[in-house]
Protein backbone atom coordinates (compact mmCIF):
# COMPACT_ATOMS: atom_id res chain seq x y z
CA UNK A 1 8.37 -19.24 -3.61
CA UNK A 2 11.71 -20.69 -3.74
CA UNK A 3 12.83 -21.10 0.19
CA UNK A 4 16.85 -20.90 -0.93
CA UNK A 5 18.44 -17.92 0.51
CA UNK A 6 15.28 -17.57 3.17
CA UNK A 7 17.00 -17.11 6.31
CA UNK A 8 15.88 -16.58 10.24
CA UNK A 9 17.48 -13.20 10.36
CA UNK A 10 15.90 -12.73 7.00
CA UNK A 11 12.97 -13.18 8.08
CA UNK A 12 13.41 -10.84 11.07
CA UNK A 13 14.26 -8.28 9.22
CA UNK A 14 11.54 -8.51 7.00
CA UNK A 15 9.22 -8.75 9.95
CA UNK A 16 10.77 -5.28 11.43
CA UNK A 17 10.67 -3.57 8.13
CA UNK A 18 6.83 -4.29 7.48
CA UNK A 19 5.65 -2.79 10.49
CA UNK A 20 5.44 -0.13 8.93
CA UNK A 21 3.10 -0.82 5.86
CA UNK A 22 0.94 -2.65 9.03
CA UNK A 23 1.08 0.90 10.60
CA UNK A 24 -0.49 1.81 7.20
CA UNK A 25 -3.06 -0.51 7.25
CA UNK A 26 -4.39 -0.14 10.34
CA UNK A 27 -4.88 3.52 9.97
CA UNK A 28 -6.12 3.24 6.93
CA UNK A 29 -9.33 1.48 8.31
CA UNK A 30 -9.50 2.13 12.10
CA UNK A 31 -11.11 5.44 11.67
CA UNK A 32 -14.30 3.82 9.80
CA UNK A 33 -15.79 1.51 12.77
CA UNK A 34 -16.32 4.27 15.09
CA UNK A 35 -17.90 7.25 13.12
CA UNK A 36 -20.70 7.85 15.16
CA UNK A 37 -19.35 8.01 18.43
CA UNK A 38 -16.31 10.00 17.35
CA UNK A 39 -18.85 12.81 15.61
CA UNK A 40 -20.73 12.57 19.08
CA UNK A 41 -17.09 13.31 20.53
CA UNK A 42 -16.55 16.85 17.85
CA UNK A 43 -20.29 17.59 18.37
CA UNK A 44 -19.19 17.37 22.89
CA UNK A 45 -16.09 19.35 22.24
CA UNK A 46 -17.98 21.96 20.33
CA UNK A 47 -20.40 22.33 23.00
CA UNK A 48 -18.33 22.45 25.95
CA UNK A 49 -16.27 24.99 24.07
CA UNK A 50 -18.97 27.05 22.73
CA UNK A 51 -22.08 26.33 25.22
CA UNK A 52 -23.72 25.56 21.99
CA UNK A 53 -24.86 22.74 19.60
CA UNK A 54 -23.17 22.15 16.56
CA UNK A 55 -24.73 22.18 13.34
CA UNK A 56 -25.04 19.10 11.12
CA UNK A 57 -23.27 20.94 8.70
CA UNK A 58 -20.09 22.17 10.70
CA UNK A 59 -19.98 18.21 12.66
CA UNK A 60 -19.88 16.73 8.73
CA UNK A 61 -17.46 19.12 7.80
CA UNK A 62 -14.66 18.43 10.75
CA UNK A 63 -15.99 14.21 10.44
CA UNK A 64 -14.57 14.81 6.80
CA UNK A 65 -11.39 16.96 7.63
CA UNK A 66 -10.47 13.94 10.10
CA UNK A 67 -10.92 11.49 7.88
CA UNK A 68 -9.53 12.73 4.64
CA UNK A 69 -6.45 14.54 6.04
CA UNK A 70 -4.95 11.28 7.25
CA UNK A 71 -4.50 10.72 3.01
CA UNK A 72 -3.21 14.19 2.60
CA UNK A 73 -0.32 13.71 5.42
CA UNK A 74 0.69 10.79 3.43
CA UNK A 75 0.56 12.58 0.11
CA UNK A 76 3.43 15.20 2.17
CA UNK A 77 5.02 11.96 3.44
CA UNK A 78 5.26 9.88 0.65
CA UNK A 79 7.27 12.44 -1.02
CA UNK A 80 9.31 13.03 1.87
CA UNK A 81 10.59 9.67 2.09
CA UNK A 82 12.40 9.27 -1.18
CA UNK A 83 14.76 12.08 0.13
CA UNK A 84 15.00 10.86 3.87
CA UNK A 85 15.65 7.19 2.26
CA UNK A 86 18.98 9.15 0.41
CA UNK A 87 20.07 11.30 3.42
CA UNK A 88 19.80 9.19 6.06
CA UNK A 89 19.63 5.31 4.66
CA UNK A 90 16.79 3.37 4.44
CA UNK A 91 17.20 1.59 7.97
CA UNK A 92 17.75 5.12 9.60
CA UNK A 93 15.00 7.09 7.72
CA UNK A 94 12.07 4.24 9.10
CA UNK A 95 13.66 4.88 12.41
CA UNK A 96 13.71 8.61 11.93
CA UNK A 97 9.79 8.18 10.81
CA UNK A 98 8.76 6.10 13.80
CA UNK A 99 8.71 9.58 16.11
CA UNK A 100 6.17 10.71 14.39
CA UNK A 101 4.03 7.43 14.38
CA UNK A 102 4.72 7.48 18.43
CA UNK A 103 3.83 11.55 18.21
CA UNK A 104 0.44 10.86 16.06
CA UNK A 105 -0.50 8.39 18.18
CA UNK A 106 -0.35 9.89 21.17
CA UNK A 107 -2.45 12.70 19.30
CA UNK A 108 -5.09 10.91 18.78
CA UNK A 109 -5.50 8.81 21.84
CA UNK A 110 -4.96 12.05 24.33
CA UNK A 111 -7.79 14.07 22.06
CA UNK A 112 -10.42 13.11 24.29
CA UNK A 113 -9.62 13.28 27.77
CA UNK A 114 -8.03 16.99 26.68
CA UNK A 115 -11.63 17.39 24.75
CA UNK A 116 -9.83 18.66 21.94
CA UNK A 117 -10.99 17.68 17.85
CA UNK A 118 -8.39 19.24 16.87
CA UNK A 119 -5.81 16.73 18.61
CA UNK A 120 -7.49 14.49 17.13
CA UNK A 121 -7.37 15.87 13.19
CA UNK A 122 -3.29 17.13 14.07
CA UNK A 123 -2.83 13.05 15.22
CA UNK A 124 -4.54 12.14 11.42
CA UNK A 125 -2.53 14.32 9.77
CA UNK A 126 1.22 13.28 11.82
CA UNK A 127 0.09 9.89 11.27
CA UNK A 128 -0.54 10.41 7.81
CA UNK A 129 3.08 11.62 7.33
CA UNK A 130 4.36 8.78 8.99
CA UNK A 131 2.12 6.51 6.87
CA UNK A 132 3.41 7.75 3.33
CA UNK A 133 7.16 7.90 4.34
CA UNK A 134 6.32 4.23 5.48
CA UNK A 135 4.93 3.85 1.72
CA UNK A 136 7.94 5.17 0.22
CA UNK A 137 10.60 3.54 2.57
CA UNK A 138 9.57 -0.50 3.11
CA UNK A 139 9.12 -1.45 0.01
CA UNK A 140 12.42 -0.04 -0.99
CA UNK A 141 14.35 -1.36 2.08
CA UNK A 142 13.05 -5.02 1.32
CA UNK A 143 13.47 -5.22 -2.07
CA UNK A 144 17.36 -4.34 -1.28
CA UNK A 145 18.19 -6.83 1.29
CA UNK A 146 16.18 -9.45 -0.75
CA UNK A 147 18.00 -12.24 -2.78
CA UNK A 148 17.29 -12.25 -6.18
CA UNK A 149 14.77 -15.44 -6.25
CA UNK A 150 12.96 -14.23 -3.46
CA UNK A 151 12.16 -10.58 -4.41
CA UNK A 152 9.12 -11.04 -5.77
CA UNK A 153 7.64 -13.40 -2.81
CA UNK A 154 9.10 -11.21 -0.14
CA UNK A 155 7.56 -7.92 -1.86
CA UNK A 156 4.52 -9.35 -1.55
CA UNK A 157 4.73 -9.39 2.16
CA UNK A 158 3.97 -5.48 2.12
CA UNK A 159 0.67 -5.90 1.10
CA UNK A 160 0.38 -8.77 3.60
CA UNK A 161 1.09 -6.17 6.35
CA UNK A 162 -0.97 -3.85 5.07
CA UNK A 163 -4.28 -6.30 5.15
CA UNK A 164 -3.50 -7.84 8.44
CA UNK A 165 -3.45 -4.33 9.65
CA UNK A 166 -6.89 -3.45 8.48
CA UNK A 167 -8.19 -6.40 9.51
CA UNK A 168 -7.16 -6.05 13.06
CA UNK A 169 -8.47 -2.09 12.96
CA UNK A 170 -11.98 -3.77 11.57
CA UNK A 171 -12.33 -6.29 14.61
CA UNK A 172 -11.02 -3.99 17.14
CA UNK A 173 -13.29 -1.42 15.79
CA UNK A 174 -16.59 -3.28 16.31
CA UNK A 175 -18.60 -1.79 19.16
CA UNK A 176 -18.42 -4.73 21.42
CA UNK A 177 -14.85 -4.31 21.48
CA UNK A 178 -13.22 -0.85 20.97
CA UNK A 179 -15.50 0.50 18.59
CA UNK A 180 -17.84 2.76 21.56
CA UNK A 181 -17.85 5.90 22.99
CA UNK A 182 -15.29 4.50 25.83
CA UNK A 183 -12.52 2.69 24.19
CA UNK A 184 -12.41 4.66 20.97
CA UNK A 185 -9.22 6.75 21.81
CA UNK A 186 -7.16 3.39 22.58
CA UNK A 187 -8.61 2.08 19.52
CA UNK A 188 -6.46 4.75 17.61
CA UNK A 189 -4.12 5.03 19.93
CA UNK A 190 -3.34 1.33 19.57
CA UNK A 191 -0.75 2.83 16.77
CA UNK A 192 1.59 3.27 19.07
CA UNK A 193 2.53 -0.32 19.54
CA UNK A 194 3.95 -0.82 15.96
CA UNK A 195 6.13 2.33 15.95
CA UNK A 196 7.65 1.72 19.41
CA UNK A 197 7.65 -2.18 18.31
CA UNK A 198 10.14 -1.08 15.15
CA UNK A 199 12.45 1.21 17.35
CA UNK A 200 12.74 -1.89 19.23
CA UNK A 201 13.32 -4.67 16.32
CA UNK A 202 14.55 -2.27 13.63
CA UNK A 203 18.20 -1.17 14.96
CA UNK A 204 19.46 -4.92 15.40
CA UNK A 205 19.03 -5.38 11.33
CA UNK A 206 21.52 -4.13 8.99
CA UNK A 207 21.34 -1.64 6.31
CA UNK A 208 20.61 -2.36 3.24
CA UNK A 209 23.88 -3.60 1.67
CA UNK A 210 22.72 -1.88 -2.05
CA UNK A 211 22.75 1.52 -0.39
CA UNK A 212 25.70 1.00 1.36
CA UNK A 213 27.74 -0.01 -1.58
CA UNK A 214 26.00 1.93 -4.09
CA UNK A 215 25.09 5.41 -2.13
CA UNK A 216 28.00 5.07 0.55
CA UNK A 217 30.77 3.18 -1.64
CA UNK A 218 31.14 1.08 2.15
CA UNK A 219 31.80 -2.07 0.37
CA UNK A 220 32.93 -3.52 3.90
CA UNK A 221 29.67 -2.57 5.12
CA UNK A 222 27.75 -3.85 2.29
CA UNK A 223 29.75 -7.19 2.27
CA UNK A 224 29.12 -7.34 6.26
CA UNK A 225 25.15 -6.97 5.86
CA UNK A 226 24.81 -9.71 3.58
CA UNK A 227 27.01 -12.20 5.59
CA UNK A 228 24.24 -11.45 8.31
CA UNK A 229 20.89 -11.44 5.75
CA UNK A 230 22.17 -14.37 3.76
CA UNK A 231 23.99 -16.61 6.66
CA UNK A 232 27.02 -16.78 4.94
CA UNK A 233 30.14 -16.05 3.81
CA UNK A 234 29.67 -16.56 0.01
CA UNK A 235 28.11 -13.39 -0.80
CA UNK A 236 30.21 -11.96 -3.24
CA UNK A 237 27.60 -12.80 -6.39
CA UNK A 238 25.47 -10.18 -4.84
CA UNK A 239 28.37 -7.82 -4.28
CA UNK A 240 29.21 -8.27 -8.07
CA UNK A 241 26.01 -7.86 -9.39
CA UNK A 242 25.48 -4.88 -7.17
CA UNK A 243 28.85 -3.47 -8.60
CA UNK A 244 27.77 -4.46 -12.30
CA UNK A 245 24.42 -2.33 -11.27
CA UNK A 246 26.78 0.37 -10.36
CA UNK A 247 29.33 0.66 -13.86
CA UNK A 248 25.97 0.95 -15.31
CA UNK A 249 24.62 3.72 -13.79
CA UNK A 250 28.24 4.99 -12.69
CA UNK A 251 27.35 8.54 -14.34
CA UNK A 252 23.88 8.58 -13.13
CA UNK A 253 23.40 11.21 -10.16
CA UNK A 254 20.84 10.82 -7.18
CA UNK A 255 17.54 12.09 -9.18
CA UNK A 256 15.10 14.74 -7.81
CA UNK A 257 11.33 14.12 -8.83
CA UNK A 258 11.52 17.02 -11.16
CA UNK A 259 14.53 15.62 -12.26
CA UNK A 260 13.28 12.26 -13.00
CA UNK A 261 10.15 13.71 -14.83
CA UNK A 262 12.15 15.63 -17.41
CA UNK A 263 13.97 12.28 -18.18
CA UNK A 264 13.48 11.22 -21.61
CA UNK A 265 15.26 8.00 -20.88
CA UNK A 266 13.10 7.25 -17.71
CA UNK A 267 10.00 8.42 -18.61
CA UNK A 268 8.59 4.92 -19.67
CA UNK A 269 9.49 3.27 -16.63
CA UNK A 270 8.28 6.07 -14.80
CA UNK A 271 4.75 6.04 -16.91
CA UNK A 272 4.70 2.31 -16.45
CA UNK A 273 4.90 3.04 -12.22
CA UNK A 274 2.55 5.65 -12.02
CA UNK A 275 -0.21 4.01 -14.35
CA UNK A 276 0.53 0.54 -11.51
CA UNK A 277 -0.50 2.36 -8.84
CA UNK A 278 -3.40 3.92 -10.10
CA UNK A 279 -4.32 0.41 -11.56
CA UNK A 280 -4.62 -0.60 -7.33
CA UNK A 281 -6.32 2.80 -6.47
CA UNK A 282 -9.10 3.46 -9.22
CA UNK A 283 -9.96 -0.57 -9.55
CA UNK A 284 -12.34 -0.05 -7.11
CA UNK A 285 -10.95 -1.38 -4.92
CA UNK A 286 -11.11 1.58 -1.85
CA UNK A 287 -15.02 1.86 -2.61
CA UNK A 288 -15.22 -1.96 -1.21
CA UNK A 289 -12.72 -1.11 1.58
CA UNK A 290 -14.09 2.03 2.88
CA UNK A 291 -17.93 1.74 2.45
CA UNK A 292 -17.97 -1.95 1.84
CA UNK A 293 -20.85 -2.16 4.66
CA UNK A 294 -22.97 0.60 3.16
CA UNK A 295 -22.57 -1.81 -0.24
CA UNK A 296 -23.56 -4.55 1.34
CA UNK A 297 -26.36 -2.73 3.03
CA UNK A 298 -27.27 -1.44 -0.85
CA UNK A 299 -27.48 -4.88 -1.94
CA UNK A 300 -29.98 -6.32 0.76
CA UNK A 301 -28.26 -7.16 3.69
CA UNK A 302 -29.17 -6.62 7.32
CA UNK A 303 -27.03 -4.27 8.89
CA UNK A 304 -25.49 -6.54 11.68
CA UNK A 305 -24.88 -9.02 9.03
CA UNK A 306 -22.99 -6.71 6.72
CA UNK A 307 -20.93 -5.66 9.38
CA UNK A 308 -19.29 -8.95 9.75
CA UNK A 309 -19.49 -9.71 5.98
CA UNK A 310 -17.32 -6.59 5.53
CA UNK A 311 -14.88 -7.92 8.56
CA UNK A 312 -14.92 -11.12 5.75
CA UNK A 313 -13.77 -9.00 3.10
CA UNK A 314 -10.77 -7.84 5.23
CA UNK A 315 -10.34 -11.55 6.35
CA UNK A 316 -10.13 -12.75 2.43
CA UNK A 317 -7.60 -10.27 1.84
CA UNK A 318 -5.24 -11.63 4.12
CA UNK A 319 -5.50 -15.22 3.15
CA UNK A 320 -5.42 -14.49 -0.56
CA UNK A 321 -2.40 -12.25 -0.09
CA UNK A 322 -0.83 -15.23 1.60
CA UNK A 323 -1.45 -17.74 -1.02
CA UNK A 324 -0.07 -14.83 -3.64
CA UNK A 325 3.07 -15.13 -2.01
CA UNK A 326 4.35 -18.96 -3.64
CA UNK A 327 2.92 -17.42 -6.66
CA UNK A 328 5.04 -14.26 -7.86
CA UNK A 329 7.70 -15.56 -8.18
CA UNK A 330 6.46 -18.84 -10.28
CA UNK A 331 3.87 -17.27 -12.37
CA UNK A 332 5.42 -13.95 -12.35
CA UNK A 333 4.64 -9.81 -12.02
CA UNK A 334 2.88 -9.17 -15.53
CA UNK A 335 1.00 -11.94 -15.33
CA UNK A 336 -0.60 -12.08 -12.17
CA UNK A 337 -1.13 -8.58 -12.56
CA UNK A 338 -3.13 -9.30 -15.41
CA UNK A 339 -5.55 -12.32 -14.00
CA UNK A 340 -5.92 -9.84 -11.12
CA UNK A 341 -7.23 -6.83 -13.44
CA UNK A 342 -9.46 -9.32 -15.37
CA UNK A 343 -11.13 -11.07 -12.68
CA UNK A 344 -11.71 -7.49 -11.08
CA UNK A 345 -13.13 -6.27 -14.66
CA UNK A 346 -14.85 -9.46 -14.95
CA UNK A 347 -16.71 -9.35 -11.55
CA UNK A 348 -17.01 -5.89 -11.20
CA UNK A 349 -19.90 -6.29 -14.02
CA UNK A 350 -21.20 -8.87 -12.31
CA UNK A 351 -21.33 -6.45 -9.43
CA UNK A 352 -22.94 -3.69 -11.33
CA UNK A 353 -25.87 -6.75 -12.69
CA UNK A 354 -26.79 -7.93 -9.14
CA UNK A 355 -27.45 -4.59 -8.68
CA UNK A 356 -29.73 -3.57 -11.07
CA UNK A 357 -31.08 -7.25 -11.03
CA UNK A 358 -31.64 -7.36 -7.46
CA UNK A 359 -35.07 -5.31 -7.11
CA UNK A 360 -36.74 -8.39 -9.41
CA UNK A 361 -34.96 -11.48 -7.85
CA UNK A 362 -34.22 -11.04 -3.88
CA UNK A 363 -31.77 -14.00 -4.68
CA UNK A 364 -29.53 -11.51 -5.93
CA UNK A 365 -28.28 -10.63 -2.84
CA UNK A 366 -26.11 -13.44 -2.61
CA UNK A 367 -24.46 -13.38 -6.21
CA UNK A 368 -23.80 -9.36 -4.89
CA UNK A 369 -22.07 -10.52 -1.88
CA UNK A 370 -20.38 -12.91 -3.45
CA UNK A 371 -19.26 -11.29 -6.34
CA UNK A 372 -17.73 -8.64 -3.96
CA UNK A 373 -15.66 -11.08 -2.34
CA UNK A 374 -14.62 -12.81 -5.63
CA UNK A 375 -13.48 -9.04 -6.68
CA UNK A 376 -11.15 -9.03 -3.79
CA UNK A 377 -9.61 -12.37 -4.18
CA UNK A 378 -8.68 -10.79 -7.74
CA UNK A 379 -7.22 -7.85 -6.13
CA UNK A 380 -5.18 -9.31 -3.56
CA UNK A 381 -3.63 -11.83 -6.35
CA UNK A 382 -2.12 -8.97 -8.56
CA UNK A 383 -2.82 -5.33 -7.66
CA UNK A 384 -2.54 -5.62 -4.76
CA UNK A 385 0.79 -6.10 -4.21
CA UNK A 386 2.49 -5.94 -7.63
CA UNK A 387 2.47 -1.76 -7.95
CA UNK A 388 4.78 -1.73 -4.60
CA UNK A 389 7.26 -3.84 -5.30
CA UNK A 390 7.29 -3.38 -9.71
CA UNK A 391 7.88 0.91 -9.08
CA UNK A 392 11.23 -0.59 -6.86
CA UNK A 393 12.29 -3.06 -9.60
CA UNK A 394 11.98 -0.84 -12.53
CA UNK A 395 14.72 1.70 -11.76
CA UNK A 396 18.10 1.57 -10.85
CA UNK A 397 19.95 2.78 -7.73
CA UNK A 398 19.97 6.68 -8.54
CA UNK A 399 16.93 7.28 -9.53
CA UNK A 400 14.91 4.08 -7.33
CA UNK A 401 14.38 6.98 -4.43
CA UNK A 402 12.58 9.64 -6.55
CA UNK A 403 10.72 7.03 -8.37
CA UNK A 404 9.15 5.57 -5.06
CA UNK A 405 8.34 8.90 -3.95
CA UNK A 406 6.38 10.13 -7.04
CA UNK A 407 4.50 6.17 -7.09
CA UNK A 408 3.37 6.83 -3.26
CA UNK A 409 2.38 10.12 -3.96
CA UNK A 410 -0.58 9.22 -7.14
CA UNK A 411 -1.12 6.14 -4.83
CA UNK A 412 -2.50 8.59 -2.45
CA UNK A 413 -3.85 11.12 -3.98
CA UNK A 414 -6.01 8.73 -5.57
CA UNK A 415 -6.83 6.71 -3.04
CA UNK A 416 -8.09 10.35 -1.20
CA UNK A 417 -9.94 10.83 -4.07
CA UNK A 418 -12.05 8.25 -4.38
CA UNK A 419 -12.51 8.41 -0.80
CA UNK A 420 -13.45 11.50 -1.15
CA UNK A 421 -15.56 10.88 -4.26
CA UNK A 422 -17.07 7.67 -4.23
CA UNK A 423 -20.58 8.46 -1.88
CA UNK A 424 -20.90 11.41 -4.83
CA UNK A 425 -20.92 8.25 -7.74
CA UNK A 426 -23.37 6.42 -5.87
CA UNK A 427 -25.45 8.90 -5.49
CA UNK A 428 -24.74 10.18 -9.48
CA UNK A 429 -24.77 6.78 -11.08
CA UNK A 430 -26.79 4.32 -7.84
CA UNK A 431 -26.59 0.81 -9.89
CA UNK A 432 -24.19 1.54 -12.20
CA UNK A 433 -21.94 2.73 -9.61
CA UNK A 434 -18.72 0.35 -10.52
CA UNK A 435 -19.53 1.06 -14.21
CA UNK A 436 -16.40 3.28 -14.16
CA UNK A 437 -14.53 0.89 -12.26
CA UNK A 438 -14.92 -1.52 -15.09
CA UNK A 439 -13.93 1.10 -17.64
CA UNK A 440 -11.00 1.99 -16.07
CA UNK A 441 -10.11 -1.83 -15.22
CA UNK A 442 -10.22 -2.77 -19.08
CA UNK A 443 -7.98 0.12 -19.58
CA UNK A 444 -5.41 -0.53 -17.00
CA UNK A 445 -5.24 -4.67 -18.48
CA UNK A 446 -4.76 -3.10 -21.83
CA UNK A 447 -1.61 -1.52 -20.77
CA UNK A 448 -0.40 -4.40 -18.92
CA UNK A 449 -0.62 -6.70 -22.02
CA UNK A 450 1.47 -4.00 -23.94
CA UNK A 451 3.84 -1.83 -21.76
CA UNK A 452 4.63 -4.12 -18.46
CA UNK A 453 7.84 -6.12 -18.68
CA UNK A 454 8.03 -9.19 -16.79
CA UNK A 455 10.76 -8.43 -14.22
CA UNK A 456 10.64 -12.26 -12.80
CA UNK A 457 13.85 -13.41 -11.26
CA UNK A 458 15.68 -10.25 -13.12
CA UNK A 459 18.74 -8.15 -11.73
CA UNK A 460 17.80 -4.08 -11.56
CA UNK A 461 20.40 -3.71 -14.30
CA UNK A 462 18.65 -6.29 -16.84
CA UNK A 463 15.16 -4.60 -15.93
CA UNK A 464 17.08 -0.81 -16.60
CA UNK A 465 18.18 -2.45 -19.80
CA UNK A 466 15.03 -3.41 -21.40
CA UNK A 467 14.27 0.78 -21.33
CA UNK A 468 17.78 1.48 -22.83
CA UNK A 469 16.87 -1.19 -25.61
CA UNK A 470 13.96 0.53 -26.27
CA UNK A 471 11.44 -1.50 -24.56
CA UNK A 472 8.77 -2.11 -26.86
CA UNK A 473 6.62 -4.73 -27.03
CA UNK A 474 8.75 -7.10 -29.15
CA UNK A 475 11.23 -7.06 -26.69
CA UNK A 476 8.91 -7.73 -23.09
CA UNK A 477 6.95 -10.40 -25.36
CA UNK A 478 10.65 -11.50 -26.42
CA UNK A 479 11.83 -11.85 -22.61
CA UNK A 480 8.28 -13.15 -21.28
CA UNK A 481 8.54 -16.03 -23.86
CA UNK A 482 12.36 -16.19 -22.64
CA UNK A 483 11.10 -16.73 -19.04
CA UNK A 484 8.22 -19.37 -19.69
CA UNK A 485 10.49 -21.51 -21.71
């Protein structure tokens, strides 16, 4: 990643912004570690409430409302935020969202001294809100304060967030820590500390200078913001190209979702987002994360070991996101994207192999393990991050908010439902489990090659043009070959 333009409050305003998709992560895989103890919590509550033992039915039912209604909060959220991005600013609307972080929070880690379950699913569900607007609103806000050169590097620093904060949810989570009957409220009550730590950070960074120029028409403002993001006073290239952004799309209103949908002009840009995120959702990706131990189990592992092997997964996330950072903007969107979908295709196979291979040759084992690490490093290089920040780069000023809401919004509802699906396939298809995965990871790479334009070190208005043109094939192939040379 080129460093020019990367300044300290730069950086600090980055850091404030992405406490929020770390918010996301972390609740995203804190509730895993400490199933049993919390359905021994439900199965206490139910007693003390009803002087009677719960069935195994009823305790699996309210296990699965917790869990799953954290995804539909964000579904609610994530559609939320495009408008609370337009009404209130981005910096204001992540401020706005944090009371309901501090308000989840304080849900869940009050449920069990007030023995209440249903605390605990209300805290999911506010948290879950918070999480989606979060979706919606970061990625936005940074790729709007970001220089040009550095958009692509910077974007990536969402998904960083995101992994460090499941990470730290999987080690907190183990039993020896927070992960017992004791310390399992603080463990989700620990999600406090980044909403309280943005209302701290958050208000000394500016707004971002494209909404105030663009949505406000406070070219003052604007010009003021970037003096403090870029350290200087020569700022007025970014004013102009924000202004030539502007003429362009000068008669184009705010959009509503429905709005945007109807769009003739839009609707390939809009395809192209949608099918992005559902390239990071149905890769498989969510079956590793969520029952990664269970896999690992499944392919011959002792449990204690695939515990920590699964805490290895969350650790190669991080440091492959990291070293994906230098490369998007060198290498570029489209084509990381692609390596990422074919060495996911590609080892997902081998996956599905070791599997049915494994009852022969015990040796097996290890090619599972490590082709399940191997299928990560491919997803943290491309879809991992990519979807976020491409759904932000492919539309223009009017319509960016709407867009970003209806992106979140298939992100999570399929990431809830293969959540909510995947023990179903396992049981339906056992070895050839991540069969489909592979289908569906041929298909996405397929339309990459063909539909994706390379939006490398391009201006929103030259990435809107490429739809007005038309953009076909011939014309991304034109502009990739353009880029390379």
């Amino acid at each position: 990643m080129d460093a020019t333009g990367l300044t300290c409050f730069l950086c600090y305003a980055i850091f404030a912004a992405v406490l929020g998709m770390f918010q996301f992560g972390y609740n995203t895989g804190v509730i895993n570690a400490p199933q049993t103890v919390i359905e021994n919590f439900i199965g206490d509550c139910w007693k003390e409430r009803y002087n009677d033992n719960i069935t195994g039915d009823m305790q699996n039912l309210l296990w699965s409302i917790t869990v799953s209604i954290f995804a539909i909060g964000g579904m609610i959220g994530g559609i939320s935020g495009g408008y609370l991005g337009n009404r209130f600013g981005r910096k204001k609307g992540l401020l706005i969202n944090n009371l309901l972080g501090v308000g989840g929070a304080c849900l869940m880690g009050f449920s069990h001294v007030s023995l209440s379950f249903e605390m605990l699913i209300l805290g999911r569900l506010v948290i879950g809100l918070n999480c989606g607007k979060n979706t919606s609103l970061v990625p936005m806000y940074i790729s709007e304060i970001a220089p040009l050169n550095l958009r692509g590097g910077l974007g990536t620093v969402n998904q960083l967030a995101v992994t460090i904060g499941l990470l730290l949810s999987q080690i907190l989570g183990i039993e020896q820590l927070l992960g017992n009957k004791n310390a399992w409220p603080l463990l989700l009550g620990l999600a406090v500390v980044p909403a309280v730590m943005q209302l701290v950070l958050l208000p000394v960074c500016p707004e971002s200078p494209r909404y105030l120029l663009m949505s406000k028409q406070l070219e003052d403002d604007a010009r003021r913001a970037l003096r403090r993001l870029r350290a200087s006073t020569h700022v007025e290239e970014d004013i102009e190209e924000m202004k030539a952004e502007e003429s362009a799309t000068h008669s184009e209103p705010h959009l509503t979702m429905l709005q945007l949908i109807r769009s003739s002009s839009l609707r390939m840009p809009l395809t192209i987002g949608v099918i992005m995120q559902l390239s990071q959702q149905l890769s498989g990706i969510n079956a590793v994360l969520y029952y990664s131990t269970s896999l690992f189990t499944d392919a011959g592992l002792e449990e204690w070991k695939a515990k920590y092997a699964t805490m290895g997964v969350g650790a190669m996330m991080v440091i492959m996101t990291l070293a994906s950072i230098p490369l998007m903007d060198r290498a570029g969107r489209r084509t990381l994207h692609l390596y990422g979908l074919g060495g996911m295709f590609v080892f997902s196979i081998f996956i599905t192999i070791s599997f049915l291979i494994r009852p022969m040759m015990s040796w097996m084992t290890i090619i599972s393990v490590i082709s399940t690490f191997c299928f990560v490093i491919f997803f943290a290089i491309g879809p991992g991050s990519i979807p976020w920040m491409i759904t932000a780069e492919l539309f223009s000023q009017g319509p960016r908010p709407a867009a970003m809401s209806i992106a979140v919004l298939v992100n999570w509802l399929s990431n809830f439902l293969v959540g909510i699906g995947f023990p179903k396939m396992q049981e339906t298809f056992e070895n050839y489990t991540f069969l489909p995965f592979s289908i569906l990871l041929a298909c996405f790479w397929v339309f990459t090659y063909y539909k994706v334009p390379e939006t490398k070190n391009k201006t929103f208005e030259e990435i809107s043009a490429l739809f007005q043109r038309g953009g076909d094939r011939c014309v991304f192939n034109q502009l990739t070959w353009m880029d390379e040379n």
